[in-house]
Protein backbone atom coordinates (compact mmCIF):
# COMPACT_ATOMS: atom_id res chain seq x y z
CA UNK A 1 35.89 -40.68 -9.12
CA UNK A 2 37.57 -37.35 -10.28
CA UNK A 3 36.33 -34.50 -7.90
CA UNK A 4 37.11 -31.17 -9.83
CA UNK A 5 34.30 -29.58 -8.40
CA UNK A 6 30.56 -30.17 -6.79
CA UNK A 7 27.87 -30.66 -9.00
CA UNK A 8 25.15 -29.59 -6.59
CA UNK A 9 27.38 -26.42 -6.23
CA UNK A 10 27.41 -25.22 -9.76
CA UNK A 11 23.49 -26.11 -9.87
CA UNK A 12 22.89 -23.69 -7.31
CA UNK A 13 24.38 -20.62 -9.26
CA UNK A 14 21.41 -20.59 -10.74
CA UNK A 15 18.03 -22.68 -8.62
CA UNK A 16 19.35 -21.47 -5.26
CA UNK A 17 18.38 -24.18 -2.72
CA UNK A 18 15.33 -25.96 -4.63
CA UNK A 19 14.38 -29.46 -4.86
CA UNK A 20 16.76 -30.28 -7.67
CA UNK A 21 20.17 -28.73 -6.03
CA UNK A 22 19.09 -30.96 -2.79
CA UNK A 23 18.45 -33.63 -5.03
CA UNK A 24 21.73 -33.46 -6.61
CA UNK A 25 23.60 -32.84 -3.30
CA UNK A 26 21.84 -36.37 -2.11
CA UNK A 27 22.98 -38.48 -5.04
CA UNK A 28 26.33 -37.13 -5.20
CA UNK A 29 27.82 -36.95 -2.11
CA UNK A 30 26.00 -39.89 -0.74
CA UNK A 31 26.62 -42.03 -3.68
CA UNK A 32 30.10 -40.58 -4.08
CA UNK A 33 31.57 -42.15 -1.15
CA UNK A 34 31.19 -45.77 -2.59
CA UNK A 35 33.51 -45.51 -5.62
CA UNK A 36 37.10 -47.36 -5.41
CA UNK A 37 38.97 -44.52 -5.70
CA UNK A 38 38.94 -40.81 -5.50
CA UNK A 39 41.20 -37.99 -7.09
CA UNK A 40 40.31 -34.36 -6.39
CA UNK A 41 42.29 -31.05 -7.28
CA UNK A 42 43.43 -29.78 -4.16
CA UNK A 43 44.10 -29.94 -0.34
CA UNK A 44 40.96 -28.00 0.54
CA UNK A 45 38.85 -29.86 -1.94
CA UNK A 46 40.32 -33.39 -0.21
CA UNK A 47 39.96 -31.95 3.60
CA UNK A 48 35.96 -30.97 2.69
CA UNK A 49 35.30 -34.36 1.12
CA UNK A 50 36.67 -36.03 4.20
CA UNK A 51 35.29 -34.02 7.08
CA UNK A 52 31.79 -32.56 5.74
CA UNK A 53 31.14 -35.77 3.54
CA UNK A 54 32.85 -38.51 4.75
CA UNK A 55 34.32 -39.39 1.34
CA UNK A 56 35.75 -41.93 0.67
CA UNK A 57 33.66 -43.91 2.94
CA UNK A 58 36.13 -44.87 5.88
CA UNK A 59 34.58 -48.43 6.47
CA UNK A 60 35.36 -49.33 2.81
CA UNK A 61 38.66 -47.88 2.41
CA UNK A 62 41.86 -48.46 4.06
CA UNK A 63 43.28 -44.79 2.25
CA UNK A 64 40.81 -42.64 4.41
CA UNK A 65 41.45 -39.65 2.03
CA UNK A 66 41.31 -38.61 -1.80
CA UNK A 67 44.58 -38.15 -3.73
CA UNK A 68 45.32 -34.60 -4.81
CA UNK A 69 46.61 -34.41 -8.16
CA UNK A 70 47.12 -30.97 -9.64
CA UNK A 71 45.91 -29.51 -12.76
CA UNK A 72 48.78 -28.23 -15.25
CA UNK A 73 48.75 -26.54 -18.20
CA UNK A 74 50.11 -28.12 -21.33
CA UNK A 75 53.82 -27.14 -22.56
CA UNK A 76 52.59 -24.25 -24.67
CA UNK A 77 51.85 -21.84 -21.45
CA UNK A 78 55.64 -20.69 -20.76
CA UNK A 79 57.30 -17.31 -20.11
CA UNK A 80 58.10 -15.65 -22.90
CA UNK A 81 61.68 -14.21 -24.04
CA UNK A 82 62.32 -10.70 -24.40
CA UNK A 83 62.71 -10.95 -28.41
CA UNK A 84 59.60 -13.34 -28.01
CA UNK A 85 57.51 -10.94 -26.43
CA UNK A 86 58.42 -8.02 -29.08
CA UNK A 87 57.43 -10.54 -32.21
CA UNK A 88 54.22 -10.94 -30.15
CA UNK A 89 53.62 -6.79 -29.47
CA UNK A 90 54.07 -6.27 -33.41
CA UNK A 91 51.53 -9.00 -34.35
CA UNK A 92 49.11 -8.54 -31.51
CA UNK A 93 48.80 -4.93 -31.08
CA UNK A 94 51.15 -2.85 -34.26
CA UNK A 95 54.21 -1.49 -34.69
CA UNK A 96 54.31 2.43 -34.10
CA UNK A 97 54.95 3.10 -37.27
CA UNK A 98 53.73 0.53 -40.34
CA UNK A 99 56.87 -1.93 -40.92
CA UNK A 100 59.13 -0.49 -38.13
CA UNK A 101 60.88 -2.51 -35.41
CA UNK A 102 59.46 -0.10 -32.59
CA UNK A 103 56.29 -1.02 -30.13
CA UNK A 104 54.43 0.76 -27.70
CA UNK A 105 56.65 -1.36 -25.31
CA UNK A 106 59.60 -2.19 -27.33
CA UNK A 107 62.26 -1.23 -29.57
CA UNK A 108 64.80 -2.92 -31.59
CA UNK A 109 68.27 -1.35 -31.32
CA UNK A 110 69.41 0.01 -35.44
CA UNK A 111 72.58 0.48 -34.44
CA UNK A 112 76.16 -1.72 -34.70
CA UNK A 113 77.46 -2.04 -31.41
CA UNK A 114 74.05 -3.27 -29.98
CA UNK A 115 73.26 -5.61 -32.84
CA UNK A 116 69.33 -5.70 -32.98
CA UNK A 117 69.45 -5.63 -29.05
CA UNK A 118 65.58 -5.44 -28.09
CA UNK A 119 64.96 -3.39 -25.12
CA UNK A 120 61.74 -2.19 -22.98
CA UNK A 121 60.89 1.44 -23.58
CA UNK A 122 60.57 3.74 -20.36
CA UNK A 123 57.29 4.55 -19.26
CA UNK A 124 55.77 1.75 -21.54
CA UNK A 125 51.89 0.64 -20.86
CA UNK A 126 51.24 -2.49 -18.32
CA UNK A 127 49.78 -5.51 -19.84
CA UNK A 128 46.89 -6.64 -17.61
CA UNK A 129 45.11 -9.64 -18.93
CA UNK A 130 41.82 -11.52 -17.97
CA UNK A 131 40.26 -14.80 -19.69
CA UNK A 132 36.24 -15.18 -19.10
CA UNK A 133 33.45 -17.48 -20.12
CA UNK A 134 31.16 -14.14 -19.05
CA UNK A 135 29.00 -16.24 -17.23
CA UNK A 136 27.42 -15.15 -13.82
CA UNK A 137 30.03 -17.01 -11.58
CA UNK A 138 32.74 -14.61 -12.50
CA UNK A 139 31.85 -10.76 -11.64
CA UNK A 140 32.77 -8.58 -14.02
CA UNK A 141 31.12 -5.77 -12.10
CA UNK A 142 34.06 -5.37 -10.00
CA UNK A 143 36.59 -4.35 -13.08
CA UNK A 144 34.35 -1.94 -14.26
CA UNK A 145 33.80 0.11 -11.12
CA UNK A 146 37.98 -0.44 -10.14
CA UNK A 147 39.17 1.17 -13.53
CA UNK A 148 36.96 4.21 -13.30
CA UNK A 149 38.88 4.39 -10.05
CA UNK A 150 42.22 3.65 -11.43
CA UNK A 151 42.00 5.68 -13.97
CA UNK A 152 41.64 8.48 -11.55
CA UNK A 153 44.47 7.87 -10.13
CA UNK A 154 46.75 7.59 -13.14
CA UNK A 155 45.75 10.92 -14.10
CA UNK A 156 46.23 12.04 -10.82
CA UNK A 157 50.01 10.54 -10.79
CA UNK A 158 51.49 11.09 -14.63
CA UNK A 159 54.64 9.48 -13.46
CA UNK A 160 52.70 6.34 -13.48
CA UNK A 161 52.66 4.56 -16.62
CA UNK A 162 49.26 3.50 -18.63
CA UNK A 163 47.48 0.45 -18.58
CA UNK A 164 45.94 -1.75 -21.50
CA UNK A 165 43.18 -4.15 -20.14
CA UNK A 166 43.07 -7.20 -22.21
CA UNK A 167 40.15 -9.46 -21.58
CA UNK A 168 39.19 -12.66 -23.85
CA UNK A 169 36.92 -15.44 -24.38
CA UNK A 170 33.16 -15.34 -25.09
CA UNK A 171 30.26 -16.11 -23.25
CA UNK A 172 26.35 -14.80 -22.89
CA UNK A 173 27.39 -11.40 -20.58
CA UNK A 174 30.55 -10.70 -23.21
CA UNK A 175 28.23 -8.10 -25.33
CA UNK A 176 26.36 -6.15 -21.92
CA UNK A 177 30.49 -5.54 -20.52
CA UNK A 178 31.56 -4.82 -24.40
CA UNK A 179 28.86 -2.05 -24.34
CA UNK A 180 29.85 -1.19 -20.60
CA UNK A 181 33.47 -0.59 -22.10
CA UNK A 182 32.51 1.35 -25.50
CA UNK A 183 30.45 3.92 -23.35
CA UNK A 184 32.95 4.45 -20.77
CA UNK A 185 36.25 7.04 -21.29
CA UNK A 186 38.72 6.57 -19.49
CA UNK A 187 42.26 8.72 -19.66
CA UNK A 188 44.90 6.40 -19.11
CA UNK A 189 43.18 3.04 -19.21
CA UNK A 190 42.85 1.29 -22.23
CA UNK A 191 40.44 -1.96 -22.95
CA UNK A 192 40.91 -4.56 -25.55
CA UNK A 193 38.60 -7.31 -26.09
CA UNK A 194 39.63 -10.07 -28.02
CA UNK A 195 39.16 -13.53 -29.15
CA UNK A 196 42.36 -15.42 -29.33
CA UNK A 197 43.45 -18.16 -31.33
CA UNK A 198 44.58 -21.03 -28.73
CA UNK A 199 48.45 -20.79 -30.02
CA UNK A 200 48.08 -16.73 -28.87
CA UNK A 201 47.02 -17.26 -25.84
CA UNK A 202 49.44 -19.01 -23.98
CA UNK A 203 51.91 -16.23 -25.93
CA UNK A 204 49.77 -13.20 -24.50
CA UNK A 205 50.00 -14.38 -21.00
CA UNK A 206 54.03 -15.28 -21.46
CA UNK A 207 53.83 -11.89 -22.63
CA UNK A 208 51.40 -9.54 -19.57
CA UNK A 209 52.33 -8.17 -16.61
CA UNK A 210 49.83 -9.17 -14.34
CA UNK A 211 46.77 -11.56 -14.80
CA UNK A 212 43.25 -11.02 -13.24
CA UNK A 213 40.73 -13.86 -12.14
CA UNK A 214 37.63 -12.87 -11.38
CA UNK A 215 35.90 -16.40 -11.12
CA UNK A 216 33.84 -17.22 -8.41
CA UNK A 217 34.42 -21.08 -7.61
CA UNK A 218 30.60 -22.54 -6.61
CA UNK A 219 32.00 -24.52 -4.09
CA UNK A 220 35.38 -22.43 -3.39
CA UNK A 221 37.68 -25.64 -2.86
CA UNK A 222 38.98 -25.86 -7.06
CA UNK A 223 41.80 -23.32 -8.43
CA UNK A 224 40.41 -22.18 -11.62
CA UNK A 225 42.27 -23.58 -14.84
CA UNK A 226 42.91 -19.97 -16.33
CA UNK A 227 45.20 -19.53 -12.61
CA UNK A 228 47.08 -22.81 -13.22
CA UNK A 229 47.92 -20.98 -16.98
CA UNK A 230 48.82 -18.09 -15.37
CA UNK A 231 51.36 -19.69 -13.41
CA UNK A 232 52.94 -21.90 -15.99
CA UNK A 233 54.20 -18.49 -17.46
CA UNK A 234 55.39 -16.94 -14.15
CA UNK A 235 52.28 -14.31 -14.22
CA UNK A 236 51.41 -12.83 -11.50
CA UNK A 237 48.09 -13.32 -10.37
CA UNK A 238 45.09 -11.46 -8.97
CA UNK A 239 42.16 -13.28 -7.70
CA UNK A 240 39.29 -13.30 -6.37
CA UNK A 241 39.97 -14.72 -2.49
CA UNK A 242 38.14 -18.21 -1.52
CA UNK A 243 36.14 -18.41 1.44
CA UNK A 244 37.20 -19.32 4.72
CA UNK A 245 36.94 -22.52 7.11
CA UNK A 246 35.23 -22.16 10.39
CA UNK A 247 38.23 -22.73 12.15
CA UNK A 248 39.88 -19.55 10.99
CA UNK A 249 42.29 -21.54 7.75
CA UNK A 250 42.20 -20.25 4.32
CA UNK A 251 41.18 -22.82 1.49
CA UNK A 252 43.77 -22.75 -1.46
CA UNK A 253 44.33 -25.07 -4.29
């Protein structure tokens, strides 16, 4: 049995504690235990099947815990070269000027000595970048209210360079945040919303500065898939925290 998260969990987003998410918890976690084997997706995930529902069952198995085996991302979701990265900023968001070599965070060097050197401008924007499904396990709300706030701040501090927000994917909340966005100015703090082709993808994240997660595991023991992207390209990440054990540990994947 592959644990990758509860079922009973992810039912609740939406019943709260009715019949049906009890129901669920019942046949799951209670049936559960009896399978041969068990693989789940990390430590925390393995602990909380062990201690809060005895799984696997320890009278039927001699291995008295599940196997942890990692997600990864596929071989596409890498870090991206410098000249990668400025073939990506032409196509993705324009030269400066139509057919040059230059980017809002590039340039190619014209000259002989430097030989079509690419180098970062000074001052260029930040590439922050968020994947969603816009569905109400991952809270949106929060991005909204911090770049009102961050844009503040960059105006405050002109030192600082810009941002560009880049958020993809699609989902049933994607047109209420879109709207959000259009009516909101901001001075500094720029927001792109895209739909990506799954070859550009992996290339814009090889490509950001820093990546954003706001999803909301259900159960808060499984390390969201978009994170385990993130970190095949050596992005940075920024995520929502997981809750905490009784005992004072913090759950990670």
């Amino acid at each position: 049995m592959d644990w990758h998260n509860y079922g009973f969990t992810i039912l609740q987003i939406n019943r709260r504690n009715n019949f049906f998410v009890k129901l669920m918890k019942f046949y799951e976690t209670r049936l559960g235990r009896f399978a041969n084997g068990h693989l789940c997706v990390s430590q925390a995930m393995q602990r909380d099947l062990l201690n809060r529902f005895n799984i696997p069952y320890r009278l039927l198995n001699r291995d008295n815990r599940a196997h942890v085996l990692y997600d990864k991302a596929n071989q596409r979701f890498r870090l991206l070269s410098l000249e990668e990265r400025h073939e990506f900023y032409k196509r993705f968001f324009g030269s400066v000027t139509e057919g040059s070599e230059q980017t809002e965070f590039t340039v190619k060097s014209d000259t002989p000595d430097e030989n079509g050197k690419i180098r970062y401008r000074e001052n260029r924007p930040l590439i922050i970048v968020s994947s969603s499904s816009y569905t109400p396990d991952e809270d949106f709300g929060i991005l909204v209210k911090a770049l009102t706030i961050i844009d503040r701040a960059l105006v405050q501090r002109p030192a600082l360079p810009q941002l560009i927000f880049v958020l993809t994917g699609r989902g049933p909340l994607r047109d209420q945040f879109a709207a959000t966005f259009a009516a909101t100015r901001y001075s500094k703090v720029r927001v792109l919303m895209r739909w990506l082709e799954p070859d550009d993808y992996p290339r814009l994240l090889g490509a950001a500065d820093l990546g954003i997660c706001f999803h909301y595991s259900s159960s808060g023991l499984d390390l969201p898939m978009k994170v385990v992207d993130m970190f095949a390209t050596q992005l940075p990440v920024l995520a929502v925290g997981y809750r905490r054990y009784d005992d004072g540990q913090t759950i990670h994947g």
